[in-house]
Protein backbone atom coordinates (compact mmCIF):
# COMPACT_ATOMS: atom_id res chain seq x y z
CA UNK A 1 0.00 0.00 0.00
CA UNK A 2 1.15 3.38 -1.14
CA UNK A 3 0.42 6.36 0.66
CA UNK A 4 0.51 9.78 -0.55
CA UNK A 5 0.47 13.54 1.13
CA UNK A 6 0.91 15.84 -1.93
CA UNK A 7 2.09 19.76 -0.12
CA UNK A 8 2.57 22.94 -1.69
CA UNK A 9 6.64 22.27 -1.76
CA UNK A 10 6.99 18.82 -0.51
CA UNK A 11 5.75 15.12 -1.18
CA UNK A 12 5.43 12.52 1.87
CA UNK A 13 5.12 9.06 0.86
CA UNK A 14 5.22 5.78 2.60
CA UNK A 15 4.81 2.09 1.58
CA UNK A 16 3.45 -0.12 4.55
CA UNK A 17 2.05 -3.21 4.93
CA UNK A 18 -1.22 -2.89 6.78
CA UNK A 19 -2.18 -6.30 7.93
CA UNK A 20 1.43 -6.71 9.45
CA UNK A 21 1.22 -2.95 10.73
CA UNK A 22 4.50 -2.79 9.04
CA UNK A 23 6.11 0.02 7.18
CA UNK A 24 8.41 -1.07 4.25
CA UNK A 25 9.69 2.45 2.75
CA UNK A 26 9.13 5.83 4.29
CA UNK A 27 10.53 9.02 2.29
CA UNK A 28 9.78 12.86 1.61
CA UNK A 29 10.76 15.18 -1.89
CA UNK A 30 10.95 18.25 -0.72
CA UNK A 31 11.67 21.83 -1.67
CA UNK A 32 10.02 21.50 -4.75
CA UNK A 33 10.80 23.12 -7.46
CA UNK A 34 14.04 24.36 -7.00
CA UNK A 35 17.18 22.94 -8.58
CA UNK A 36 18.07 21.44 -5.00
CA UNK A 37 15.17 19.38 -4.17
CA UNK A 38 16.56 16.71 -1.19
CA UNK A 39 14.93 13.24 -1.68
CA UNK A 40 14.99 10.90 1.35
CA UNK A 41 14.16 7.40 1.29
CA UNK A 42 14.48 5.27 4.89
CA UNK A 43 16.83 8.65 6.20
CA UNK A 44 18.86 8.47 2.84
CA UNK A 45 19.24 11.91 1.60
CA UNK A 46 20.07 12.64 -2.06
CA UNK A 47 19.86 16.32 -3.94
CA UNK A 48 18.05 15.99 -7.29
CA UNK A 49 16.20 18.34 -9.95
CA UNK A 50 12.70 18.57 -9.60
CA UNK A 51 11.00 21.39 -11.34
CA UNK A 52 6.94 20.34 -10.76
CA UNK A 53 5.45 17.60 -8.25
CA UNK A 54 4.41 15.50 -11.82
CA UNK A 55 8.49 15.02 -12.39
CA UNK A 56 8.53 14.62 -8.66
CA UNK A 57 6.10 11.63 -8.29
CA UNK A 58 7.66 9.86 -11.56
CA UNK A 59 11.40 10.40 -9.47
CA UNK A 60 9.44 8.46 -6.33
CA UNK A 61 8.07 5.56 -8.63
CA UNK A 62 11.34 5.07 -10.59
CA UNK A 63 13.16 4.54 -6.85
CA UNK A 64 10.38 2.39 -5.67
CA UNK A 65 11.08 0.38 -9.24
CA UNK A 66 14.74 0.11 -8.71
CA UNK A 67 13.80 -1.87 -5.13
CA UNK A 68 11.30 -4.40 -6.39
CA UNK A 69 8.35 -2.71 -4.65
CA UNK A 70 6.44 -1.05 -7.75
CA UNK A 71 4.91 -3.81 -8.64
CA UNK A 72 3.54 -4.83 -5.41
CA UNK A 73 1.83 -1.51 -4.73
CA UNK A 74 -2.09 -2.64 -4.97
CA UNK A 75 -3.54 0.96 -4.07
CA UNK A 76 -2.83 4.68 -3.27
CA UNK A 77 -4.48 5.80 0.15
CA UNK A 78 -3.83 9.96 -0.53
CA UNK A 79 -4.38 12.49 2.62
CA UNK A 80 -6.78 15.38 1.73
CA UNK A 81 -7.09 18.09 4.56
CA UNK A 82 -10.45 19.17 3.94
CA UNK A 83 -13.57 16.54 3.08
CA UNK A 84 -16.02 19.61 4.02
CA UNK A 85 -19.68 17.89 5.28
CA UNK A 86 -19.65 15.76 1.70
CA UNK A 87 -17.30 13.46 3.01
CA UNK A 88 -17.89 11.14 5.64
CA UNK A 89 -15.85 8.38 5.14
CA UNK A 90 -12.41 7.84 2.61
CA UNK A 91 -13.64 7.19 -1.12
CA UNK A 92 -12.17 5.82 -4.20
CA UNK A 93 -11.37 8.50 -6.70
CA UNK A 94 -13.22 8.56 -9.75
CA UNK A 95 -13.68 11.80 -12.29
CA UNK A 96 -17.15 13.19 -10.06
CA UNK A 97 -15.18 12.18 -6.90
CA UNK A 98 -12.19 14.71 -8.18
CA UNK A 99 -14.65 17.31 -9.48
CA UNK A 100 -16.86 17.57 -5.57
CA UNK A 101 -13.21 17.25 -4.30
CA UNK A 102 -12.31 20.40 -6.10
CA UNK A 103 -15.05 22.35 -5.09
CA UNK A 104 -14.12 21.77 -1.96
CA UNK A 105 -10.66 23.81 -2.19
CA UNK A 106 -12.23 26.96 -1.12
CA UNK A 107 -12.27 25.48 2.47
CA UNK A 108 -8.68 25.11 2.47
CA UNK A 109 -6.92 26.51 -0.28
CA UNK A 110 -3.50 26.23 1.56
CA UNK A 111 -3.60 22.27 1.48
CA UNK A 112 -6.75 20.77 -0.63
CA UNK A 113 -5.72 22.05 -4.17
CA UNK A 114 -2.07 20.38 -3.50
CA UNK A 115 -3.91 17.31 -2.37
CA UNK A 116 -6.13 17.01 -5.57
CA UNK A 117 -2.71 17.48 -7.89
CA UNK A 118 -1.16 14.30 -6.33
CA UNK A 119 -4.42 12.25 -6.84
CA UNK A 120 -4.24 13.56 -10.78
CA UNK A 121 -0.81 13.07 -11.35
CA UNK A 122 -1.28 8.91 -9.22
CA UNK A 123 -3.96 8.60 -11.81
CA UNK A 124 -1.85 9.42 -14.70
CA UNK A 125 1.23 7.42 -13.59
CA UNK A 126 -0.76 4.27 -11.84
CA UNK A 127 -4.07 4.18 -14.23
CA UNK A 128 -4.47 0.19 -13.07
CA UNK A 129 -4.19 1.31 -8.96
CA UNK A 130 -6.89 2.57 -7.72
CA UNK A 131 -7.03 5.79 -5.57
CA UNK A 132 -8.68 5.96 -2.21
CA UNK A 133 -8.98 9.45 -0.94
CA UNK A 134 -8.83 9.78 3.31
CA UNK A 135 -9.77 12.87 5.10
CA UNK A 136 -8.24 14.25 7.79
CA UNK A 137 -12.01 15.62 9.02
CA UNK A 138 -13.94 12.84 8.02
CA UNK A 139 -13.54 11.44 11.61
CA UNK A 140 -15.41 14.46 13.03
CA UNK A 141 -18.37 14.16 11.25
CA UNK A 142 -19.83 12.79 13.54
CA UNK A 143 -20.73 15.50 15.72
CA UNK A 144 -23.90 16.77 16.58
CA UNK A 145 -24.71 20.46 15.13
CA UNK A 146 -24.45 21.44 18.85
CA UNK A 147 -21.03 20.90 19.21
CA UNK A 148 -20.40 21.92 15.13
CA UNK A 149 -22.07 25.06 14.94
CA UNK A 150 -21.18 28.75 15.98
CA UNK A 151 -23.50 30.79 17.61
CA UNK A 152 -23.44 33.35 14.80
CA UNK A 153 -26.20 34.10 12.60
CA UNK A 154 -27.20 30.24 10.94
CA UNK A 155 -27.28 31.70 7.54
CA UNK A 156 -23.22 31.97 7.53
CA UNK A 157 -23.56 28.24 7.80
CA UNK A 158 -26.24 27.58 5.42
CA UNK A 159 -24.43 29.71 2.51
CA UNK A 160 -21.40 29.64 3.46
CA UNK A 161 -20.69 26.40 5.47
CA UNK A 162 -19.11 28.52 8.19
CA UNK A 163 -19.02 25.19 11.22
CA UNK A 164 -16.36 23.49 13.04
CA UNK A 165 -15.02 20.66 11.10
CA UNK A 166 -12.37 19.73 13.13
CA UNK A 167 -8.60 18.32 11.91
CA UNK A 168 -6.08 15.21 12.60
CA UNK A 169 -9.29 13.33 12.27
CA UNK A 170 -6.38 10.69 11.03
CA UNK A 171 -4.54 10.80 14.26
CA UNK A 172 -7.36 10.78 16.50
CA UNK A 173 -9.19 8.12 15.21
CA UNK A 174 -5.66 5.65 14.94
CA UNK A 175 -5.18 6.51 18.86
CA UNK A 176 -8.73 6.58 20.09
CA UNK A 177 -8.03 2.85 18.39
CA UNK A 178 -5.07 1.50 19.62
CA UNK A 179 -6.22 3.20 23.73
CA UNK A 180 -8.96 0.90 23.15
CA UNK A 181 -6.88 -1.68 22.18
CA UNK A 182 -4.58 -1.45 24.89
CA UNK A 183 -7.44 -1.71 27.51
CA UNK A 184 -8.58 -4.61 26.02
CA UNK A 185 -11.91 -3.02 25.81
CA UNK A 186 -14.32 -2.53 22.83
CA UNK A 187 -13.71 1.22 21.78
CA UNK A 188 -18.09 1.62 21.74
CA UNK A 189 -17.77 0.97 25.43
CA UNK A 190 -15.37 3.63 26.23
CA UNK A 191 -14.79 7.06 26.48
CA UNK A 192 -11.48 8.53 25.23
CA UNK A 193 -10.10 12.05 25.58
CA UNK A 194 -7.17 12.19 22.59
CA UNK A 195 -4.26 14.71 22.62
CA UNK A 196 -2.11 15.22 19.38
CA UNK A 197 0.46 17.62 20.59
CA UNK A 198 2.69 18.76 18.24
CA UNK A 199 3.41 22.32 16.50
CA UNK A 200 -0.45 21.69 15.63
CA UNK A 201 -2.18 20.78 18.32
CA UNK A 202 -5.53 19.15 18.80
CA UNK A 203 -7.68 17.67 21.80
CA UNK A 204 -10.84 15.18 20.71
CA UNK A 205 -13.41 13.97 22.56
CA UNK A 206 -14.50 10.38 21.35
CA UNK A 207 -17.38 8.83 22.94
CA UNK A 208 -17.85 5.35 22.22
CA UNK A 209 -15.53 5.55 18.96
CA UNK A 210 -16.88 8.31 17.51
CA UNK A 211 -15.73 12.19 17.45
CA UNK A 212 -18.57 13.76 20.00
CA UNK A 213 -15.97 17.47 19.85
CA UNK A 214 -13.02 18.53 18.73
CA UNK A 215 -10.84 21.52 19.73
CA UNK A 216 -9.79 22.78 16.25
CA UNK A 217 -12.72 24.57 13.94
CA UNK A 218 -12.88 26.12 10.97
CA UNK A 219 -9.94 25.95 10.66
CA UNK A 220 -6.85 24.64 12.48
CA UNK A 221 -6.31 27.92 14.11
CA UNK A 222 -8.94 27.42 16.60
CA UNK A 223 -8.37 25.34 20.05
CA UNK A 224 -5.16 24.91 21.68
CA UNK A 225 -1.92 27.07 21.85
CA UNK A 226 -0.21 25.67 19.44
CA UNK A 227 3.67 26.15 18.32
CA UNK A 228 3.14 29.52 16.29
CA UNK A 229 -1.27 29.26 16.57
CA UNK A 230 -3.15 31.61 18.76
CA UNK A 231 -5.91 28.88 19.25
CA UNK A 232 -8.83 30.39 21.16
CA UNK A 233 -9.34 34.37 21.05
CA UNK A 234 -11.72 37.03 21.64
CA UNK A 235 -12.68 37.53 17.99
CA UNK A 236 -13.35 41.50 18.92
CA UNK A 237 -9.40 41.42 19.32
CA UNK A 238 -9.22 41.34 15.75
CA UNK A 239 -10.38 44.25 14.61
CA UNK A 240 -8.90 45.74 17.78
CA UNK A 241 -5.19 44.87 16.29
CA UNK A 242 -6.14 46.10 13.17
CA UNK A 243 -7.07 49.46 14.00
CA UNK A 244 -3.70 49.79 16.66
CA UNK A 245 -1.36 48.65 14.01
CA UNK A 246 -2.94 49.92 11.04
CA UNK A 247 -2.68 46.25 9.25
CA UNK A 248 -5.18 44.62 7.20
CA UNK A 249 -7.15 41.24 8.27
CA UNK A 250 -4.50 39.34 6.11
CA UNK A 251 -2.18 40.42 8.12
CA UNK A 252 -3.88 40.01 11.37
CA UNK A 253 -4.53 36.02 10.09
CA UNK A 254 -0.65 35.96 9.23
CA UNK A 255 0.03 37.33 12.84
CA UNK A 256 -2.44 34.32 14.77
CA UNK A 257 -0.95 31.63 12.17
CA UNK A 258 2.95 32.16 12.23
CA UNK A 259 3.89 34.86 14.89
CA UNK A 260 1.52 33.63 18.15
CA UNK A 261 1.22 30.52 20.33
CA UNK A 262 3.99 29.29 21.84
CA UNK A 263 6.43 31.61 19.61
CA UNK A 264 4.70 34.83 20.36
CA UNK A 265 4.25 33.64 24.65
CA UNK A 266 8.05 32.94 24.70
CA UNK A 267 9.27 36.12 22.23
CA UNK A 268 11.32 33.23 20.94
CA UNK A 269 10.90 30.00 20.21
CA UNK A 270 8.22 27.30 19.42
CA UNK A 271 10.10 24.35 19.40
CA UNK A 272 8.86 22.78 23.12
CA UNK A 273 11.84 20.96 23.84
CA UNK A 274 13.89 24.46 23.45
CA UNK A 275 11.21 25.73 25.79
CA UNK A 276 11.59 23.39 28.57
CA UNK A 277 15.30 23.69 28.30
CA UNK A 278 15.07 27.06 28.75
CA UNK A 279 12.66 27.49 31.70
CA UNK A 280 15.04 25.10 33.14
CA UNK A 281 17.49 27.78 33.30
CA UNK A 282 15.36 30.29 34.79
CA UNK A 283 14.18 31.87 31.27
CA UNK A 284 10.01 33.18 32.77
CA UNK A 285 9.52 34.14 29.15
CA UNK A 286 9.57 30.07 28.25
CA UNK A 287 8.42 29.18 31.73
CA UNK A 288 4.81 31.60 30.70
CA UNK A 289 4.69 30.06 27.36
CA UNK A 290 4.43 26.41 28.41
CA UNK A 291 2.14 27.62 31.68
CA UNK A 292 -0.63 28.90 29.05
CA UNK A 293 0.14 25.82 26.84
CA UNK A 294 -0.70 22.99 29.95
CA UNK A 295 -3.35 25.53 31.40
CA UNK A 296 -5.63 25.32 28.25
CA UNK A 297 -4.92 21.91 27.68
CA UNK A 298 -6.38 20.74 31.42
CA UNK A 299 -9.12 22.70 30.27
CA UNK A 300 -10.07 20.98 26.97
CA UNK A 301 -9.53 17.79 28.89
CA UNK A 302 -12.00 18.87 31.33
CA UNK A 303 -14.32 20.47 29.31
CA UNK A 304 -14.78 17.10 27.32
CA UNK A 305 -15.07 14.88 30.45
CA UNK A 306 -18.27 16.94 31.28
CA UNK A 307 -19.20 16.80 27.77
CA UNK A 308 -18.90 12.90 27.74
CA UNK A 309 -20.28 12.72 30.83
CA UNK A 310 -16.98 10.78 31.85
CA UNK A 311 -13.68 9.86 30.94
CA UNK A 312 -12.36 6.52 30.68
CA UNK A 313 -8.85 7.01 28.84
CA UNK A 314 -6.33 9.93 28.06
CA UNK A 315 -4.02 9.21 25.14
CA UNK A 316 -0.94 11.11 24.35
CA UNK A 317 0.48 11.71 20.92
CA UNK A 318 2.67 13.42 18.83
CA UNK A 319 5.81 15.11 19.46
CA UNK A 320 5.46 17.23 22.49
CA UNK A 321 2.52 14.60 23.67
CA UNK A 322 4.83 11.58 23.10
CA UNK A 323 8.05 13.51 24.86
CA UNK A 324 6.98 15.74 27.19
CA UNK A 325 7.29 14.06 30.78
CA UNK A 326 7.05 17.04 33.08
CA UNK A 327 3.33 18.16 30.36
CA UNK A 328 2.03 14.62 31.20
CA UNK A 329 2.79 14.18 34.64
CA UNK A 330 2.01 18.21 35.38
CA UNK A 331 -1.50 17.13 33.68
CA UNK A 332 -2.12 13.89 35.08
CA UNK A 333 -1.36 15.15 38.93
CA UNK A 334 -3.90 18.04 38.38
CA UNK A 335 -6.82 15.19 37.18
CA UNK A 336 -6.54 12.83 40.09
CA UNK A 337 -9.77 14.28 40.85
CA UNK A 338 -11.03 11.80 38.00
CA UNK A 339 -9.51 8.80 39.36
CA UNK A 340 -6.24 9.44 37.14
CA UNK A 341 -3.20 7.86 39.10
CA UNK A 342 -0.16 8.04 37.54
CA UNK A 343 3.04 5.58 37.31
CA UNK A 344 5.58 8.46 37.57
CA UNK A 345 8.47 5.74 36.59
CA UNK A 346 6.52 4.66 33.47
CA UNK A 347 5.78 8.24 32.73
CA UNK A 348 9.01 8.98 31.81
CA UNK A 349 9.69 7.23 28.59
CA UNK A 350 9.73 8.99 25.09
CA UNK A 351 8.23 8.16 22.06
CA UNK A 352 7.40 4.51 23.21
CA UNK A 353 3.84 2.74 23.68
CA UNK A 354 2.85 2.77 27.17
CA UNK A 355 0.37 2.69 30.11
CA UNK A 356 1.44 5.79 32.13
CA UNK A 357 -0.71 5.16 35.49
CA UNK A 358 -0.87 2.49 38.00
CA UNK A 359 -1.90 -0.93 37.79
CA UNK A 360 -4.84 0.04 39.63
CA UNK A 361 -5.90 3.19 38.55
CA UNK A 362 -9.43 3.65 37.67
CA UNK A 363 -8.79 5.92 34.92
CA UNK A 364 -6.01 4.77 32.54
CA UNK A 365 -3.80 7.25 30.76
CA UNK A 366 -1.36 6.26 27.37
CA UNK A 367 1.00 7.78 24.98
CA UNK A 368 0.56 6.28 21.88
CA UNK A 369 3.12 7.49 18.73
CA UNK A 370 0.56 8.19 16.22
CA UNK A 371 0.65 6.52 12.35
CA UNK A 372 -1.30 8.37 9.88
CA UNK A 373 0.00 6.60 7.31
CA UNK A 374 -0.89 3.11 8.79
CA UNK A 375 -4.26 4.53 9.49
CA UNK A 376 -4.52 5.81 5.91
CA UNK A 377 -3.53 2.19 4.16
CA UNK A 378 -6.09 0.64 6.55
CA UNK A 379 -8.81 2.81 5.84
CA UNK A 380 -7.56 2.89 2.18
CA UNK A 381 -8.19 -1.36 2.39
CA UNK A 382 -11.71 -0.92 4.21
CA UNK A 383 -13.18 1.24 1.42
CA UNK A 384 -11.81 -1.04 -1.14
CA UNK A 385 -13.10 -3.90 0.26
């Protein structure tokens, strides 16, 4: 199984074996097109001359040729951002499919139209594969208009499709999985709060394996602090910064994208390892950037145990979810209130798949490294089947 993520400069790719939850190849072509575009394949680097994603993709499937794998590629799972309410589930491409998918770009014309060019150009290279396209908010549509809609007036929705559609649908749903999994409990008779924590950050609540709320919206500005995202604000401080600084909207959007969160807290940085090195050494500006970070986070958490009427599980993903010790034990302490107990020596591993409270804690808490890409093949098999 081939999987795809087409960007506006780079291509991810990764062959994996989904029933042996096995990846064979992983690589990226990026900084496309210049005339030093670095292809890795399994951490081998190589500069080559890529002037369009089209000569990119054929580069990919002449190396995937050379090693024998080609020809055992049986389908393309391809990540597309935005699915908008259309899309419920991942579906295999076909001409409408493309056309509905295109319409859709106007949702998120940062990602979507990239996404649609690498389904085109698979089509063209691979006409005898088929195409599966999986959405990263496809898992979210499964909340209720209560927890999708904005109280603004319903006509912004209705002609616009102004809602919460929520992101990392991909993520979520892999984790909400494998928690369930872990607690050798069917995932309909559980309820899961799941944190992807990474530069983009997301909290979802998933009642009996389904998305019930989400912290990101519109768009993936909304929820958490995130590495350079505002996440929540008072919308009137908008038009506030506009008319201090003389700046346009744009520019206000640019500012709450790629100046705030973490980066904009700390005047520095928003790399989180950086950050806790730094408060470390005394640094208040770092110290107040990861404070706001863990405050809102406790919040989400507890703002979806009320909304689920009960937790069962907290899972931990991503980089800063799947590193941080001091975030998870900091959070963990603070929820004992919920029967959360945690296992500060198993707490501090990185990156690794483990139960991070006591045997006998009523409420069981995870981090689980997340695999979009697994979770993509085996959602690309489902659909096919």
């Amino acid at each position: 199984m081939f999987t795809l993520n087409c960007g506006s400069s780079s291509i991810k790719f990764q062959v994996v074996d989904p029933k042996k939850d096995e990846k064979i190849l992983k690589g990226s072509l990026t900084r496309i097109p210049v005339h030093n575009s670095v292809l890795s394949i399994n951490g081998n680097e190589i500069e080559v001359d890529v002037d369009e994603h089209s000569g990119g993709l054929d580069l990919i499937l002449e190396k995937l040729e050379e090693k024998n794998i080609l020809e055992e590629i049986n389908a393309v799972g391809h990540r597309v951002v935005h699915g908008g309410e259309k899309f419920k589930e991942p579906v295999i491409v076909t001409d409408e499919i493309l056309d509905e998918l295109e319409k859709l770009s106007f949702l998120a014309p940062l990602h979507n139209p990239h996404n649609v060019k690498g389904i085109e150009i698979c089509r063209e290279k691979l006409p005898e594969i088929p195409d599966v396209a999986v959405f990263d908010t496809s898992f979210h549509q499964s909340m209720d208009e209560k927890a999708y809609l904005y109280g603004i007036p319903y006509r912004f929705y209705r002609d616009y499709s102004v809602r919460k559609y929520g992101f990392h649908g991909t993520s979520h749903r892999f984790v909400a999985k494998r928690t369930a999994k872990m607690m050798n409990k069917e995932i309909k008779d559980i309820n899961i709060v799941t944190c992807h924590l990474g530069n983009g950050a997301s909290v979802t609540a998933v009642k009996e394996g389904e998305s019930m709320d989400t912290s990101m919206g519109f768009t993936p500005l909304e929820g958490l602090v995130m590495g350079t995202r505002s996440g929540d604000i008072d919308p009137a401080i908008i038009p506030f910064i506009m008319e201090k600084e003389g700046i346009t909207s744009k520019e206000v959007e640019e500012i709450l994208n790629k100046e705030s969160g973490l980066k904009g807290l700390s005047e520095g940085t928003s790399n989180f390892k950086e950050l806790i090195e730094n408060a470390e050494k005394g640094d208040k500006k770092s110290e107040r950037a990861i404070n706001v970070f863990k405050y809102r986070l406790k919040k989400y958490i507890g703002a979806y145990s009320a909304a689920m009427n009960g937790i069962d599980a907290i899972a931990f993903t991503g980089g800063i979810g799947e590193n941080a010790v001091e975030l998870r034990r900091n959070i963990l302490e603070d929820l004992e209130y919920l029967g959360f107990e945690i296992d500060y020596g198993k707490n501090k591993i990185r990156g690794e798949k483990m139960e991070i409270t006591r045997k006998n804690s009523e409420k069981k808490a995870f981090v689980i490294p997340t695999d979009e890409e697994l979770e993509i093949a085996k959602e690309t098999i489902k659909i096919l089947r």
